[in-house]
Protein backbone atom coordinates (compact mmCIF):
# COMPACT_ATOMS: atom_id res chain seq x y z
CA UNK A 1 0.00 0.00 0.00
CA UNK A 2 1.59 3.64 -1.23
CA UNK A 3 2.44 6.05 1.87
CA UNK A 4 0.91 9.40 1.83
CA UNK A 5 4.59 10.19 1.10
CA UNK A 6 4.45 8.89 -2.31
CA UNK A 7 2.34 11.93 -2.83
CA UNK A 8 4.53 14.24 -4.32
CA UNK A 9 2.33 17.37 -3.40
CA UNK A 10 1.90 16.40 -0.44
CA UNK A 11 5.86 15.52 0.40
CA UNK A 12 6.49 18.81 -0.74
CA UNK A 13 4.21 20.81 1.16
CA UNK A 14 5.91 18.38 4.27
CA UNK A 15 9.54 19.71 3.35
CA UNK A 16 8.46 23.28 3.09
CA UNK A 17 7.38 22.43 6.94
CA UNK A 18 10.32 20.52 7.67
CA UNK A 19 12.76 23.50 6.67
CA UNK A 20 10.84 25.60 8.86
CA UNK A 21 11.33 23.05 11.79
CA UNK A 22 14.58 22.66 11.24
CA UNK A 23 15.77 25.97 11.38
CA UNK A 24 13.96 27.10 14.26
CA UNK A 25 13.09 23.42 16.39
CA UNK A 26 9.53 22.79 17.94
CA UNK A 27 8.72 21.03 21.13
CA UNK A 28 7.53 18.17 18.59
CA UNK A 29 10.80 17.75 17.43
CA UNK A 30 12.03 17.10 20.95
CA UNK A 31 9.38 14.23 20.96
CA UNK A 32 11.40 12.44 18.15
CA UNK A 33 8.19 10.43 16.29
CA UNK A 34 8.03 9.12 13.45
CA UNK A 35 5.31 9.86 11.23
CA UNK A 36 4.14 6.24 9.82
CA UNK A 37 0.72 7.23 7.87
CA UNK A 38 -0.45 4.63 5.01
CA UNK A 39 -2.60 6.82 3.89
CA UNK A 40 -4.87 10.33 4.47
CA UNK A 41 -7.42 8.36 6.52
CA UNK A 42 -5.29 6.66 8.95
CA UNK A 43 -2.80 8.96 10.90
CA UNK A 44 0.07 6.83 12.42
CA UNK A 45 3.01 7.76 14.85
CA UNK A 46 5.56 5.97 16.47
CA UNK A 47 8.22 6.57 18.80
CA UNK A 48 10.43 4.34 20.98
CA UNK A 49 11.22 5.00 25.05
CA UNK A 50 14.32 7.26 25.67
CA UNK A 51 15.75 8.23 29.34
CA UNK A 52 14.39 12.12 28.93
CA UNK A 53 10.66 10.71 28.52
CA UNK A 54 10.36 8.85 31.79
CA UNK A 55 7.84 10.31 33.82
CA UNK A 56 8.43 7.88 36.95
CA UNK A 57 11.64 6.81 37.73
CA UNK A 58 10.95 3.61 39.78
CA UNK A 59 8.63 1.95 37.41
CA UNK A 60 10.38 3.83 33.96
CA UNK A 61 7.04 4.84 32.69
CA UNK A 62 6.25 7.61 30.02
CA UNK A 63 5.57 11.17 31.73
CA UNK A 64 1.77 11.95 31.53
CA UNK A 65 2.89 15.20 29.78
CA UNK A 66 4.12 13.01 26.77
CA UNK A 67 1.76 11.08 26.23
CA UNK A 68 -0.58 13.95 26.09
CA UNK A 69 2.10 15.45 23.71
CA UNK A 70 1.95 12.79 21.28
CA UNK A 71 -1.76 12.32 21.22
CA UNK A 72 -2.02 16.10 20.03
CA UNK A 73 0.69 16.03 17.81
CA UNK A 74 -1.53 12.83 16.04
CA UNK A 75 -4.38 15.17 16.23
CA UNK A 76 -2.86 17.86 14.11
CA UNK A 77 -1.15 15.50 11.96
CA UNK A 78 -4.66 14.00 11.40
CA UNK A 79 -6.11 17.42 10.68
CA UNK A 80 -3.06 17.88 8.50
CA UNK A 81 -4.01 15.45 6.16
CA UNK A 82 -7.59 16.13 6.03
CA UNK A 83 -7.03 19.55 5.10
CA UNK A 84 -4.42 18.58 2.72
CA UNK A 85 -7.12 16.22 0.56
CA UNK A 86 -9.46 19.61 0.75
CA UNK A 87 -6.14 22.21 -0.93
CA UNK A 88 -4.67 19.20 -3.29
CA UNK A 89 -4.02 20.70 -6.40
CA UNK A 90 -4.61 24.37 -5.19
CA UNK A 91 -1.45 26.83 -5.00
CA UNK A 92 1.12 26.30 -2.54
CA UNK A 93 0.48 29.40 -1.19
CA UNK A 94 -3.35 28.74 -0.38
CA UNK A 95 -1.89 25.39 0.66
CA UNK A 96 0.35 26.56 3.37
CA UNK A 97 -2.21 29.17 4.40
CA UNK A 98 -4.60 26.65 5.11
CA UNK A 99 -2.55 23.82 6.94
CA UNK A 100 -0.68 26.70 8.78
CA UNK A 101 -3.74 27.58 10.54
CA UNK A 102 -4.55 23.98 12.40
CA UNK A 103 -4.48 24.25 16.06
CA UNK A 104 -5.35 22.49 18.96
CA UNK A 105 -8.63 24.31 20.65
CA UNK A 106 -9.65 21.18 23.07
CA UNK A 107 -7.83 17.80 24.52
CA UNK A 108 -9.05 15.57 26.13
CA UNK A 109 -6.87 12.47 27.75
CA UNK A 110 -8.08 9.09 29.78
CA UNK A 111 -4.88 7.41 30.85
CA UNK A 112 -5.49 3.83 30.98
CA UNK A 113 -2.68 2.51 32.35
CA UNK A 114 0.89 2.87 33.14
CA UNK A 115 2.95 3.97 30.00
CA UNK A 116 5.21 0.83 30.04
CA UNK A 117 7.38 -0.64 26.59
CA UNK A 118 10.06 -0.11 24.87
CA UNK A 119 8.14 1.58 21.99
CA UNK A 120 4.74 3.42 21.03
CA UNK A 121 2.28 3.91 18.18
CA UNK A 122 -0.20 6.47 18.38
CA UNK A 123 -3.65 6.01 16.24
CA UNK A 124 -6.40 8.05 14.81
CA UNK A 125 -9.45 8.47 13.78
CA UNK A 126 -10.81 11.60 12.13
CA UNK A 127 -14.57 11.51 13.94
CA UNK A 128 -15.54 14.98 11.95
CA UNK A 129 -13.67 17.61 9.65
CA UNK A 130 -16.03 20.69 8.67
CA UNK A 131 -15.05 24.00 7.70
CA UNK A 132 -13.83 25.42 11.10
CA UNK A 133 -13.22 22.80 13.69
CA UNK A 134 -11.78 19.04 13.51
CA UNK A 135 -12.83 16.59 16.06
CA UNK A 136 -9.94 13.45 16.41
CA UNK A 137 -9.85 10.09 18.24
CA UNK A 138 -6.42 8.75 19.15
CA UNK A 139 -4.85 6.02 20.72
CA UNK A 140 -1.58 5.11 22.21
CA UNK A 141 -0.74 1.70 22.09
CA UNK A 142 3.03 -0.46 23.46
CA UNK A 143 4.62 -2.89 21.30
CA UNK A 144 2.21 -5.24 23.12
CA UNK A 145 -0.69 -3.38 21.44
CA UNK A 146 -1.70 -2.63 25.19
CA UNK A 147 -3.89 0.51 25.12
CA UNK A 148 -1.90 3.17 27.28
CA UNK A 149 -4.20 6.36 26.83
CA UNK A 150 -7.01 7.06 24.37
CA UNK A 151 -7.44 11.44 23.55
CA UNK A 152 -10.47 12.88 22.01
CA UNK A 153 -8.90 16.25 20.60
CA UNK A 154 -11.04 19.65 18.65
CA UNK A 155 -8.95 21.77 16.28
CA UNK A 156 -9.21 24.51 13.91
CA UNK A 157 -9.21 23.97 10.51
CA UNK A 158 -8.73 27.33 8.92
């Protein structure tokens, strides 16, 4: 199954991004995911346990503050490629204007249990996209597939 990547608009309007990113570095980039999408309907991260995300020391758990993190970051990114099926084939520069908008407004998190593994995918499901707000579903899941924290998440759209 092609990537979203294989898109070539799309992987350009994610470089333009990147450049930005890279010259002046986000908290996101701290969080060191991978973005693992198949395709515009199914946002996928991943990331893998490092020292600097522990949250408990004894028990070596993710920090409640990155989990949250990560589930928001999905959230966007799921917005992100809603929005980008809406300006495909439109300008860059309407392009960027509208993906450059997206923000979180609302997050919700249930933590489920303990954030234990050795690495993490994060799930979601776009629930509703109009011309304003995005509501998205998430879920982080260990290499077990044990379900860590689910997020129900409202952004702006543009």
């Amino acid at each position: 199954m092609p990537s979203v990547f294989d898109d070539k608009e799309f992987s350009d309007l994610v470089d333009y991004f990147q450049q930005i990113d890279s010259a002046r570095p986000s908290f996101t980039s701290f969080l060191d995911f991978s973005t693992d999408s198949p395709d515009f309907d199914h946002p996928l991260m991943s990331f893998k346990m490092r020292d600097n995300l522990v949250g408990n020391l004894i028990f070596r758990t993710l920090h409640g503050g990155v989990i949250a993190s990560i589930l928001d970051a999905l959230g966007g990114h799921a917005v992100f490629l809603q929005v980008f099926k809406q300006v495909k084939g439109q300008p860059r520069e309407k392009q960027v204007r509208r993906v450059s908008k997206i923000g979180s407004i609302d997050l919700r998190i249930d933590y489920l249990r303990p954030g234990t593994g050795s690495s993490f995918k994060a799930i979601g499901t776009t629930l509703r996209t109009g011309n304003k707000v995005a509501v998205i579903r998430t879920e982080l899941h260990n290499e077990e597939n044990k379900l860590i924290a689910v997020g129900t998440g409202t952004y702006t759209v543009g």
